[in-house]
Protein backbone atom coordinates (compact mmCIF):
# COMPACT_ATOMS: atom_id res chain seq x y z
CA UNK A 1 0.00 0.00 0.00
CA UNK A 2 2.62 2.25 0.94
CA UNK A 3 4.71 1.41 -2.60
CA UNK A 4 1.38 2.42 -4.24
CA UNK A 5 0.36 5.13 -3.01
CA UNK A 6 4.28 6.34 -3.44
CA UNK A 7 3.66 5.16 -7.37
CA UNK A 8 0.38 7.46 -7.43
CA UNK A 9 2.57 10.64 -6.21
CA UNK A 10 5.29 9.75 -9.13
CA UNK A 11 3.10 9.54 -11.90
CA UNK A 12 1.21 12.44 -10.43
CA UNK A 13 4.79 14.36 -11.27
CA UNK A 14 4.90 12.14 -15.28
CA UNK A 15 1.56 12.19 -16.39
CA UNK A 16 2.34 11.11 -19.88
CA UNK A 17 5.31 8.63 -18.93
CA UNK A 18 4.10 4.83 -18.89
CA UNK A 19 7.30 2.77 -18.24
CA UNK A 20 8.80 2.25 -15.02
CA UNK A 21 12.12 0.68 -13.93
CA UNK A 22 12.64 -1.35 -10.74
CA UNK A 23 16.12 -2.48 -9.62
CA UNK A 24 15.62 -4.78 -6.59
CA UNK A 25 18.52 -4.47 -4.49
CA UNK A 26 17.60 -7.88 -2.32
CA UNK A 27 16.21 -11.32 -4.16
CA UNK A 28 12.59 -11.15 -4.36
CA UNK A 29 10.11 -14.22 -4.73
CA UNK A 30 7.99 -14.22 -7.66
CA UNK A 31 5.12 -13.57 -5.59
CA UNK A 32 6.60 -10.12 -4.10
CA UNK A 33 7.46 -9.27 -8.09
CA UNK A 34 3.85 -9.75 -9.32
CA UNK A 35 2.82 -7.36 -5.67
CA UNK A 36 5.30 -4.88 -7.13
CA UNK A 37 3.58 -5.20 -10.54
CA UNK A 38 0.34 -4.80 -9.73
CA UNK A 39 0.96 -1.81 -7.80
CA UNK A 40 3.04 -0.27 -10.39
CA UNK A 41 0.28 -0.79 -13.14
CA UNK A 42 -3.41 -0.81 -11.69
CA UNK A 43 -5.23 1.93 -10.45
CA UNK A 44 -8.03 1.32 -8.10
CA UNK A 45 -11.35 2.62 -7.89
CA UNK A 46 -10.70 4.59 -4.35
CA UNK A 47 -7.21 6.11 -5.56
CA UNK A 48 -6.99 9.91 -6.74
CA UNK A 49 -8.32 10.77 -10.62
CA UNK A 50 -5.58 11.21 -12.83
CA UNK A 51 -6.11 13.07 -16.29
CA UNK A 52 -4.12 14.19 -18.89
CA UNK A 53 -4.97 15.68 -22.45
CA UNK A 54 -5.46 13.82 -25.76
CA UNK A 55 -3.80 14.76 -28.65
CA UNK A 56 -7.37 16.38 -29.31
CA UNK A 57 -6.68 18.79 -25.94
CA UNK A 58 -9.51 16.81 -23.78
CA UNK A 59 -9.05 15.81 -20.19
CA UNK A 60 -8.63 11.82 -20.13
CA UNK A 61 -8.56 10.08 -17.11
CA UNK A 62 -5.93 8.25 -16.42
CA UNK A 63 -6.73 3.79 -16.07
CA UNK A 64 -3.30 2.64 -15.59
CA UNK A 65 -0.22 4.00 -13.43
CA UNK A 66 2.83 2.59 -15.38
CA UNK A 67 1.24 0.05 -18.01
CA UNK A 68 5.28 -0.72 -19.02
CA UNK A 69 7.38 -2.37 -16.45
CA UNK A 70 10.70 -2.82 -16.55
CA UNK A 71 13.10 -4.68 -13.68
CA UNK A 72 16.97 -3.85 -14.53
CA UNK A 73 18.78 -6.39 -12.09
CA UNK A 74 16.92 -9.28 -12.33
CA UNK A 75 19.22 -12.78 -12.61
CA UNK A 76 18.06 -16.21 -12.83
């Protein structure tokens, strides 16, 4: 919850940016990567509107945070 809300107040700042990039400085399980996903992509129902303009100059609320994920450190 905390990592979200966290998200929220980046994206707030990069409206238009869609990719993230996590580097993990401890091993994670998979389950604690697809936690990290989900709050780095969804956007719930109670969180804050987000809107940017279209290309047409119309408010556009926002349904994803980060829809592009990256992780740079990840090793098998």
């Amino acid at each position: 919850l905390a990592l979200h809300s966290y998200l929220i107040k980046i994206k707030r700042k990069n409206l238009k940016e869609n990719t993230i990039v996590f580097e993990p400085k401890i091993d994670m399980t998979y389950e604690d990567l697809i936690k990290v996903m989900d709050s780095a992509r969804i956007l719930e129902n109670t969180d804050p509107a987000l809107w940017v303009k279209d290309k047409d100059g119309l408010d556009k609320r926002l349904k994803t945070l980060f829809s592009n994920i990256v992780f740079g450190n990840i090793q098998s």
